[in-house]
C-alpha atoms as a PDB file:
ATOM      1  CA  UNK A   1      26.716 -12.548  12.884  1.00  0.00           C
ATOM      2  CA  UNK A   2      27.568 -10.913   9.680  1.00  0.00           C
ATOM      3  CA  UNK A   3      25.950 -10.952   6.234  1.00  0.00           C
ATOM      4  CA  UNK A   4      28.309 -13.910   5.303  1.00  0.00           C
ATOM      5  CA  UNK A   5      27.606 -15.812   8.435  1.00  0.00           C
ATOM      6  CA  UNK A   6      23.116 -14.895   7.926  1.00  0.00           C
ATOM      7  CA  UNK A   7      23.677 -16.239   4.391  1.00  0.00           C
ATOM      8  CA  UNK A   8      25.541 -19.513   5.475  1.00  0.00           C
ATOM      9  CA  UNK A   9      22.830 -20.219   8.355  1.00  0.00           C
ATOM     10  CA  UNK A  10      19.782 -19.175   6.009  1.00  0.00           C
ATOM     11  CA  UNK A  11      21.551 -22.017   3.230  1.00  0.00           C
ATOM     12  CA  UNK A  12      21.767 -24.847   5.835  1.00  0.00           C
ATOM     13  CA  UNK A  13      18.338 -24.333   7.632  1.00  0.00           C
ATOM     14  CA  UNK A  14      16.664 -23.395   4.257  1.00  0.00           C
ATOM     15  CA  UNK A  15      14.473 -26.299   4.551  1.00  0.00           C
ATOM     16  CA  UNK A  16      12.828 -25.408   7.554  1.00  0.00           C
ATOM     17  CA  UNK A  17      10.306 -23.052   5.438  1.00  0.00           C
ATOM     18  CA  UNK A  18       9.817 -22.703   1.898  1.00  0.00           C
ATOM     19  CA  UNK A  19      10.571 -19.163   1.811  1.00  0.00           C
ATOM     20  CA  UNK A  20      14.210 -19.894   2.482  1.00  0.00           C
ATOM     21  CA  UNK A  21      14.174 -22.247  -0.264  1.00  0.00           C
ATOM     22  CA  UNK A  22      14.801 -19.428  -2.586  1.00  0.00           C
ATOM     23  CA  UNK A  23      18.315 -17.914  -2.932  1.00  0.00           C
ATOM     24  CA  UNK A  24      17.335 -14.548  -3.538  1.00  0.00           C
ATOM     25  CA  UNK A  25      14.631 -14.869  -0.094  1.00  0.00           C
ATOM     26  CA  UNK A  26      17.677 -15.877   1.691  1.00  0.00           C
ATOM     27  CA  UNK A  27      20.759 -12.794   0.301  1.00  0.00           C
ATOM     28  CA  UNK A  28      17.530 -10.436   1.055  1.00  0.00           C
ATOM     29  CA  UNK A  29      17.195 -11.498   4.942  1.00  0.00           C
ATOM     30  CA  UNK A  30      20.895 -11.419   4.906  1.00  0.00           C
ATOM     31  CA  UNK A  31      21.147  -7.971   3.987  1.00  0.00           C
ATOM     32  CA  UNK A  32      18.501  -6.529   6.318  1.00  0.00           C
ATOM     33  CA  UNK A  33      19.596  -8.616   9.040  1.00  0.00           C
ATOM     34  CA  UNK A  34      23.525  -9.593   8.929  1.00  0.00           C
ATOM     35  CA  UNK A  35      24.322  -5.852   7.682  1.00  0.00           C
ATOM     36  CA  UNK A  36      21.562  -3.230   7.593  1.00  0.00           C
ATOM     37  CA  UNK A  37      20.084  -4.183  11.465  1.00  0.00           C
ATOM     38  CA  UNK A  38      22.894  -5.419  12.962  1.00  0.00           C
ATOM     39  CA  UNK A  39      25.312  -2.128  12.039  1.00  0.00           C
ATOM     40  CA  UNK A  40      22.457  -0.437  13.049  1.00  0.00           C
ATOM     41  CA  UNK A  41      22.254  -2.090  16.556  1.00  0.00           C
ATOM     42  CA  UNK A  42      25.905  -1.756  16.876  1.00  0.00           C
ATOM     43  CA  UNK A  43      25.916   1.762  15.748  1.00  0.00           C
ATOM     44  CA  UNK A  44      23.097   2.758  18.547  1.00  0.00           C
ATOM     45  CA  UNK A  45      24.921   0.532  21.031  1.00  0.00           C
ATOM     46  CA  UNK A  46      27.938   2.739  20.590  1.00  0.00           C
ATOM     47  CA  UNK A  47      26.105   6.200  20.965  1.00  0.00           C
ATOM     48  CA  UNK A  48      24.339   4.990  24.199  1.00  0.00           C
ATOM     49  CA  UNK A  49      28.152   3.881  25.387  1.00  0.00           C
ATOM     50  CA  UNK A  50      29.583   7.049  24.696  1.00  0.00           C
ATOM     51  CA  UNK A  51      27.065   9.414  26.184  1.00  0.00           C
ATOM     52  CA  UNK A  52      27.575   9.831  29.545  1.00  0.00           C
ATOM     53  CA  UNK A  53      31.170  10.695  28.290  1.00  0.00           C
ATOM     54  CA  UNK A  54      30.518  12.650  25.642  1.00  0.00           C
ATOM     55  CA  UNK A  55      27.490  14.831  26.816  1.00  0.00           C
ATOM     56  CA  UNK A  56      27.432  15.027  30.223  1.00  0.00           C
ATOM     57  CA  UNK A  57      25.599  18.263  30.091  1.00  0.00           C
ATOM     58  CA  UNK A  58      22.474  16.585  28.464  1.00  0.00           C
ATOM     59  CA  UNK A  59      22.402  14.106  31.399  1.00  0.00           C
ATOM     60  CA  UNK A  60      23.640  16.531  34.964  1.00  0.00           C
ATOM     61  CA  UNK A  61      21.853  19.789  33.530  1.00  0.00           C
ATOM     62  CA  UNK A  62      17.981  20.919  33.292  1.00  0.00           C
ATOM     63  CA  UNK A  63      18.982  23.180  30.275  1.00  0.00           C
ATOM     64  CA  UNK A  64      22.209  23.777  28.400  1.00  0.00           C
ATOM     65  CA  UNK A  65      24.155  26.738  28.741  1.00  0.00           C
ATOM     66  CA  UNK A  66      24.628  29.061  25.802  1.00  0.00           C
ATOM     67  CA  UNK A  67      28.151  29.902  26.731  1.00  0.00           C
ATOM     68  CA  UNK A  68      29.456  26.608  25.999  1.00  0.00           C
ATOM     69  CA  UNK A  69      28.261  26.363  22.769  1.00  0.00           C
ATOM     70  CA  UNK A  70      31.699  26.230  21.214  1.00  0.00           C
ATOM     71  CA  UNK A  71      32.916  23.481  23.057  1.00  0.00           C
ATOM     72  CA  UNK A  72      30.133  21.731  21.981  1.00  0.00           C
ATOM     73  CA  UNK A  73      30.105  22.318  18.131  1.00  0.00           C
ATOM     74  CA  UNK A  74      34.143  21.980  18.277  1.00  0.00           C
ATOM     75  CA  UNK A  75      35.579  19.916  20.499  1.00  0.00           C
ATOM     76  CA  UNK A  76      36.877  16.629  19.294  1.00  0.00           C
ATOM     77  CA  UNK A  77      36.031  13.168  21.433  1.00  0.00           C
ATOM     78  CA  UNK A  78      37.757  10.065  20.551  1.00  0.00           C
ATOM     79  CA  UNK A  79      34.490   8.828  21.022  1.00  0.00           C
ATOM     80  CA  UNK A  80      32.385  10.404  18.915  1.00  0.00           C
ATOM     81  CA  UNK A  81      34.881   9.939  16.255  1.00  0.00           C
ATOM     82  CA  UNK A  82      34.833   6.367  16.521  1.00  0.00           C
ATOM     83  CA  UNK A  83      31.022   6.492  16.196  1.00  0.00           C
ATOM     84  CA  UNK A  84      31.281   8.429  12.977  1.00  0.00           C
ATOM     85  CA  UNK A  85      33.383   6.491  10.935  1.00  0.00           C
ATOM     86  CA  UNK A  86      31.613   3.290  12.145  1.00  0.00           C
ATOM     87  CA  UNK A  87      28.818   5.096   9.977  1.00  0.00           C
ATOM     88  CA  UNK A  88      30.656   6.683   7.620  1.00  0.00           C
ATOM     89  CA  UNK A  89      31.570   3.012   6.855  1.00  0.00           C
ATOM     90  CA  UNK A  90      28.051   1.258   7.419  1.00  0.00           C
ATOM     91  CA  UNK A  91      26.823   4.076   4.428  1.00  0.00           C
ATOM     92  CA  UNK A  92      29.425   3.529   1.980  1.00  0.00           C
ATOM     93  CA  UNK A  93      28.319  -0.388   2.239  1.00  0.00           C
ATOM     94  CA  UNK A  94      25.292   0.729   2.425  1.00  0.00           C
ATOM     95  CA  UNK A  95      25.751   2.709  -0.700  1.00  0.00           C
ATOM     96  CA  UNK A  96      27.067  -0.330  -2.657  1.00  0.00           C
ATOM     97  CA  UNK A  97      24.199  -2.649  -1.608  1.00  0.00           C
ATOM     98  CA  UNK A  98      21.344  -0.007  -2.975  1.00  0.00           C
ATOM     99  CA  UNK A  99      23.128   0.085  -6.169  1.00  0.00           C
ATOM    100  CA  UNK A 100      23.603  -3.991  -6.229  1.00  0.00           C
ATOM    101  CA  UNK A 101      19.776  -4.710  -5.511  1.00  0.00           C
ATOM    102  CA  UNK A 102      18.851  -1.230  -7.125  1.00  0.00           C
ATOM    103  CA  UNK A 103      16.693   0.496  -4.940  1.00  0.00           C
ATOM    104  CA  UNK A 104      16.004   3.438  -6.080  1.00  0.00           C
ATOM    105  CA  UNK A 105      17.690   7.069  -6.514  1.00  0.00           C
ATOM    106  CA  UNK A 106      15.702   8.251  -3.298  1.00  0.00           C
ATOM    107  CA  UNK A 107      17.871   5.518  -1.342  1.00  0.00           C
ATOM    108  CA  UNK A 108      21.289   6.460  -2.980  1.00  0.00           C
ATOM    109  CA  UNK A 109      20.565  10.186  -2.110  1.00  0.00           C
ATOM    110  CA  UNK A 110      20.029   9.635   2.050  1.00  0.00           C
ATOM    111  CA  UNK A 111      23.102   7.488   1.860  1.00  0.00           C
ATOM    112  CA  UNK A 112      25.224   9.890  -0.233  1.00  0.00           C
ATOM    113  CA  UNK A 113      23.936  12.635   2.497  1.00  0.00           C
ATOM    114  CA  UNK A 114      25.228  10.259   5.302  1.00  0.00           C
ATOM    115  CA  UNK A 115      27.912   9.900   3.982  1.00  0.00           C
ATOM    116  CA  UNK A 116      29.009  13.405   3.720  1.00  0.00           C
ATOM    117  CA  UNK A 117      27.901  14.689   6.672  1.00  0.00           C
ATOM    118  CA  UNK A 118      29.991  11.865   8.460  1.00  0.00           C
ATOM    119  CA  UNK A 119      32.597  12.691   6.491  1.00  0.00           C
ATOM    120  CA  UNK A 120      32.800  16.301   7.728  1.00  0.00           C
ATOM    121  CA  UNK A 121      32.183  15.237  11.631  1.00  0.00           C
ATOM    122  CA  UNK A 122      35.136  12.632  11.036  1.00  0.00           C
ATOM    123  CA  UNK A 123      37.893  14.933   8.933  1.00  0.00           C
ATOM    124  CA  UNK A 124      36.911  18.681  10.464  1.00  0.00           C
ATOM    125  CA  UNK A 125      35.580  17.680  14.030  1.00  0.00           C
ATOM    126  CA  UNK A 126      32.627  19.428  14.236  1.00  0.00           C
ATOM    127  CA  UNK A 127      29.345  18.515  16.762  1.00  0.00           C
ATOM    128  CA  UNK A 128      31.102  15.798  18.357  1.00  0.00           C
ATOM    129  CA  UNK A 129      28.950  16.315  21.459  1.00  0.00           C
ATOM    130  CA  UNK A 130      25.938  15.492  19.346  1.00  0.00           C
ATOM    131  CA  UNK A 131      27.192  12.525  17.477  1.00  0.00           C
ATOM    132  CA  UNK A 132      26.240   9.859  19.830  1.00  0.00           C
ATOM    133  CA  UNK A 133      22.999  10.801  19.428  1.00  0.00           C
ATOM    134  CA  UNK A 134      22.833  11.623  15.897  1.00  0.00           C
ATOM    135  CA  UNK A 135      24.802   9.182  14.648  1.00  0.00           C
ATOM    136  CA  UNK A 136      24.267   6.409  17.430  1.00  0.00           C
ATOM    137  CA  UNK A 137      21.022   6.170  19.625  1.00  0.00           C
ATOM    138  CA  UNK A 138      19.374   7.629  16.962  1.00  0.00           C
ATOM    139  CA  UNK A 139      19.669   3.937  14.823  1.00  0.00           C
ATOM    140  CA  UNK A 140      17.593   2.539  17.304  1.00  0.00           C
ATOM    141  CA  UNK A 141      14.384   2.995  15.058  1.00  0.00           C
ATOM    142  CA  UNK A 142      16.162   2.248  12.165  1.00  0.00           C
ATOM    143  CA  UNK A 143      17.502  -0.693  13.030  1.00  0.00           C
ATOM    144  CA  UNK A 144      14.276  -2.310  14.094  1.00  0.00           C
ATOM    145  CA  UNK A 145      12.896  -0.816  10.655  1.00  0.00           C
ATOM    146  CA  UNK A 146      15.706  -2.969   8.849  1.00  0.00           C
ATOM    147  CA  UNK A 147      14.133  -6.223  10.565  1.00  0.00           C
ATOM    148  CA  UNK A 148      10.667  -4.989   9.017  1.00  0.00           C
ATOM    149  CA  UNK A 149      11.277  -4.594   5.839  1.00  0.00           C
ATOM    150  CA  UNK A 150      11.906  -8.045   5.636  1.00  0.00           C
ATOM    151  CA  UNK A 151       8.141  -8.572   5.548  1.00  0.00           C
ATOM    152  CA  UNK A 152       7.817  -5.796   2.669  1.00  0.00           C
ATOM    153  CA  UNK A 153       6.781  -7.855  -0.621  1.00  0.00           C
ATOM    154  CA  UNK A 154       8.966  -5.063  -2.692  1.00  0.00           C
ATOM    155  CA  UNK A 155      11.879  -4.341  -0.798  1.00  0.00           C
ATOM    156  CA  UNK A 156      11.751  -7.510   1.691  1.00  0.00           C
ATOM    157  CA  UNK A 157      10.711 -11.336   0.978  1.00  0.00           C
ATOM    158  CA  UNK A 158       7.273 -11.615  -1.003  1.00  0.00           C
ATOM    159  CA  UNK A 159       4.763 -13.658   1.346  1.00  0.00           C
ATOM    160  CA  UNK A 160       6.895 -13.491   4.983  1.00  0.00           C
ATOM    161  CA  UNK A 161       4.123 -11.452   6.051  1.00  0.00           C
ATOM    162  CA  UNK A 162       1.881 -13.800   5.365  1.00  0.00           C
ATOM    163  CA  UNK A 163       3.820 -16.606   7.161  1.00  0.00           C
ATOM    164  CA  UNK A 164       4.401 -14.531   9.927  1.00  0.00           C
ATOM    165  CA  UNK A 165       1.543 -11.911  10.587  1.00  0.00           C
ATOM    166  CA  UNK A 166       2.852 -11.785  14.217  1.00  0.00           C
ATOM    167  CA  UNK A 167       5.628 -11.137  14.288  1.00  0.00           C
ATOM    168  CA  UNK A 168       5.374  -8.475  11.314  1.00  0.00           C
ATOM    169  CA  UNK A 169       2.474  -6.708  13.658  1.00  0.00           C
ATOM    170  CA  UNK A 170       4.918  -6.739  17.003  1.00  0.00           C
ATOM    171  CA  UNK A 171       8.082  -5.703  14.994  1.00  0.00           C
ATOM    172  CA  UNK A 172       5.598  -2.679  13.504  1.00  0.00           C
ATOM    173  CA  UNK A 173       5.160  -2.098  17.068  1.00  0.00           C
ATOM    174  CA  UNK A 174       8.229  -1.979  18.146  1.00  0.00           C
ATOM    175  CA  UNK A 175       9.064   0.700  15.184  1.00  0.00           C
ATOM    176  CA  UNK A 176       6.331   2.747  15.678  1.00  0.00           C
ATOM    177  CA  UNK A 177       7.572   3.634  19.700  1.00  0.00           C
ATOM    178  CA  UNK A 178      10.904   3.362  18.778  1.00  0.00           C
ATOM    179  CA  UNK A 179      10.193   6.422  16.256  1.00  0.00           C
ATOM    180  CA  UNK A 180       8.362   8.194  18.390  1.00  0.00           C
ATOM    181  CA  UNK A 181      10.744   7.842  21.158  1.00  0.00           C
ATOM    182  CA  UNK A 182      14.171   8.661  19.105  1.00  0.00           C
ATOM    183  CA  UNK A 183      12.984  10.459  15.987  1.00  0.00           C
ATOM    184  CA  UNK A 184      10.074  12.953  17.520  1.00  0.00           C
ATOM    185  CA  UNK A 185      10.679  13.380  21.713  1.00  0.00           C
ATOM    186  CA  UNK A 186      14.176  13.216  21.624  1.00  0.00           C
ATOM    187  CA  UNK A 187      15.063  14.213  17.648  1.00  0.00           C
ATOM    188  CA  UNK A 188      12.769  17.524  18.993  1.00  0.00           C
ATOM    189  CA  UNK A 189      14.947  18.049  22.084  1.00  0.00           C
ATOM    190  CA  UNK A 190      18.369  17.111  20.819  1.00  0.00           C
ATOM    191  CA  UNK A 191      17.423  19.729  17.456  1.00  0.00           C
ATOM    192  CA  UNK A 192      16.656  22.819  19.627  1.00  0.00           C
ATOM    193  CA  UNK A 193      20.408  22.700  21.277  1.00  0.00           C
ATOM    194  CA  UNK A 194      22.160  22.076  18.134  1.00  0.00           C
ATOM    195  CA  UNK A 195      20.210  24.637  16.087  1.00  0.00           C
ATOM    196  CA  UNK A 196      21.249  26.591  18.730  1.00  0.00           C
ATOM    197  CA  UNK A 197      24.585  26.051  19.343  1.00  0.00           C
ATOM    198  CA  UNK A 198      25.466  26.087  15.370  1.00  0.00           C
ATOM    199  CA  UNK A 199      23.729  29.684  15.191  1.00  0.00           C
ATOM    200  CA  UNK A 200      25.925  30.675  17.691  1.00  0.00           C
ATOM    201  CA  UNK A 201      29.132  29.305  15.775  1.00  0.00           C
ATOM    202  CA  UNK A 202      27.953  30.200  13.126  1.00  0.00           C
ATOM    203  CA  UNK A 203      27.512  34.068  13.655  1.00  0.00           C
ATOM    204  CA  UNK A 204      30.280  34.550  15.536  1.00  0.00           C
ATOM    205  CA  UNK A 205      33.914  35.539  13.915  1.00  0.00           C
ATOM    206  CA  UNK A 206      37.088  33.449  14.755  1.00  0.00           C
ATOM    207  CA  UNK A 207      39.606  32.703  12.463  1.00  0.00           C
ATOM    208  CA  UNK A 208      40.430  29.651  14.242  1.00  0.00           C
ATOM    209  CA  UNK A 209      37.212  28.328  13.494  1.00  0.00           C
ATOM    210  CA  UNK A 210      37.314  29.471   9.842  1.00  0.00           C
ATOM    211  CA  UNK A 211      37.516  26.367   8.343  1.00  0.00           C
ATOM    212  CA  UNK A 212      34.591  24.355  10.637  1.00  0.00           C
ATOM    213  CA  UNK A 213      32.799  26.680  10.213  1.00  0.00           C
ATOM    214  CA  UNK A 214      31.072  25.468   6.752  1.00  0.00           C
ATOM    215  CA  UNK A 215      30.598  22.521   7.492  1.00  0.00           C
ATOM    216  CA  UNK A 216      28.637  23.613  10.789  1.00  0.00           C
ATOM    217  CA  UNK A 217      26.103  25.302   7.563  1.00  0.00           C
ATOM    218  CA  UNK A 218      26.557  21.551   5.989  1.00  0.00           C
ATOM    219  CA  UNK A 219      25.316  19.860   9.070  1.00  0.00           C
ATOM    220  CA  UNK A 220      22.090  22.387   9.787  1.00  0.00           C
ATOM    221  CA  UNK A 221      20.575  22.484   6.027  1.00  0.00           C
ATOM    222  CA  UNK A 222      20.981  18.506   6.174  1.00  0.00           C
ATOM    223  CA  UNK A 223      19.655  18.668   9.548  1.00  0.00           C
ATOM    224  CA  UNK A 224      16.438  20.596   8.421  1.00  0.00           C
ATOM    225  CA  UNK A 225      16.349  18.178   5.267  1.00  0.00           C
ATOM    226  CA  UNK A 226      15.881  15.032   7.554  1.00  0.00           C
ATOM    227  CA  UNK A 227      14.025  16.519  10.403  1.00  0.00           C
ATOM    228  CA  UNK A 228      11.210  17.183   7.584  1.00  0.00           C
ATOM    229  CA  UNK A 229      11.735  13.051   6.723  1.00  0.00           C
ATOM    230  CA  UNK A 230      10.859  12.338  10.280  1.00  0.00           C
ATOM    231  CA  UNK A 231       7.759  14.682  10.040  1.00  0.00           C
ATOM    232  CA  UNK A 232       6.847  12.836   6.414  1.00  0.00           C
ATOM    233  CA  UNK A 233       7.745   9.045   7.998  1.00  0.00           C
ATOM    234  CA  UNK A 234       5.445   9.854  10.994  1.00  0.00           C
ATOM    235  CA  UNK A 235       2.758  10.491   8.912  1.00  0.00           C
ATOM    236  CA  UNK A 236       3.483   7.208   7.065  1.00  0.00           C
ATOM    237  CA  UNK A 237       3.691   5.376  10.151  1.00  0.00           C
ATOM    238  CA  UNK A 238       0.607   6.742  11.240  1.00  0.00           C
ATOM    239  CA  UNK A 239      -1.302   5.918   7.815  1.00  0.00           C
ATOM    240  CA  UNK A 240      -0.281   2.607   7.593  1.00  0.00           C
ATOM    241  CA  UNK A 241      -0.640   1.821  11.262  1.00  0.00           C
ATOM    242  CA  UNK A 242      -4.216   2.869  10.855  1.00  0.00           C
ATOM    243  CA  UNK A 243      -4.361   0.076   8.192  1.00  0.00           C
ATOM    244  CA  UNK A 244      -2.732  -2.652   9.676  1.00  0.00           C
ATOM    245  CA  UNK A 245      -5.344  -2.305  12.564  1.00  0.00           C
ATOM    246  CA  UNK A 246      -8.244  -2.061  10.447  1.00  0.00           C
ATOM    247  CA  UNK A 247      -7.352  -5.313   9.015  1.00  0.00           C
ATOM    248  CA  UNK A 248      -6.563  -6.681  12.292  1.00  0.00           C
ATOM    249  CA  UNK A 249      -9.859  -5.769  13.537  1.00  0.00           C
ATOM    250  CA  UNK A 250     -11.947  -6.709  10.503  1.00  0.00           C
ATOM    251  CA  UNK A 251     -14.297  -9.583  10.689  1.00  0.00           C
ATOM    252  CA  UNK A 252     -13.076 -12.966   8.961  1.00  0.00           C
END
């Protein structure tokens, strides 16, 4: 199901609740769901696929040896290429729909960033080995975050929560451990091998590598850009988790 497809089903079942009865209601869950979640999803689904192929290391190995840090950060897998242009390509539609429905300059920035740092993975084949987590299994969270902001009055469909406490509260769930699991445990554990691997390829001199070798600066500032978002969005989540259960558990 597309965005096309989540548009056309929204229209022809749109009198099953009121919300749908608006077109706008209806192009929003269409957009969250038929693009944002499911390229998500598919994203993720394509990261966990690619793994065992990709990073074996990760999977046979207690710890990763330093030594082959270079095949690591330069190796190129059909794989992980595939991976990276599926999001190069999510972001630059992703691009166009924040500057259709306008949200904001902090939105066009993160995809802009994307975007560029998938560029550089896809044209100069550098950190393959950690694309299909980076790039992939990562999306988990985000994906189910794309379902919740339906049921976000400013980015979502004013009043869904309201209609549908429930399933707001278990898709908040869902997020929170979905976070925790991809963006802290293994964001954490992932992060210490590739800031380790790019110091590597990055101090050492080989003029075959001359022209990666940028990029593999590129990918550790952005990496220490959104490593502090995940430290910033776990506080969030932990805020607003705090509120959702006071108001669960207030009296009526």
């Amino acid at each position: 199901m597309d965005t096309q497809s989540c548009i056309c089903c929204s229209a022809t079942y749109q009198h099953v609740h009121s919300l749908l009865e608006d077109e706008t209601n209806r192009l929003t869950l269409a957009r969250h769901i038929g693009t944002d979640a499911l390229c998500c999803f598919l994203v993720a689904w394509m990261g966990f696929t690619a793994f065992l192929d990709v990073c074996p290391e990760f999977v046979s190995k207690n710890t990763i040896p330093k030594a082959g840090y270079e095949t690591r950060m330069f190796t190129y897998h059909p794989a992980s290429f595939r991976i990276c242009l599926f999001f190069w390509t999510y972001q630059v539609k992703n691009m166009w729909d924040t500057l259709v429905w306008q949200d904001g300059p902090e939105f066009i920035a993160h995809h802009f960033l994307c975007m560029f740092v998938a560029y550089g993975t896809i044209f100069h084949g550098v950190a393959h080995t950690y694309a299909p987590f980076y790039f992939g299994i990562s999306e988990v969270s985000t994906a189910i975050l794309c379902l919740l902001a339906n049921f976000d009055d400013a980015h979502g469909v004013p009043g869904l929560a309201e209609a549908f406490p429930q399933a707001k509260v278990v898709l908040g769930a869902l997020f929170a451990v979905a976070f925790i699991l991809c963006r802290v445990f293994l964001w954490a554990y992932f992060s210490f091998y590739f800031v380790q691997d790019a110091s590597l390829a990055i101090s050492k001199t080989d003029s075959a590598r001359d022209a990666a070798r940028p990029w593999v600066k590129v990918f550790v500032g952005s990496w220490a850009g959104l490593s502090l978002l995940q430290v910033i969005w776990l506080g969030q989540i932990i805020v607003v988790g705090k509120e959702e259960y006071a108001k669960m558990t207030a009296p009526a």
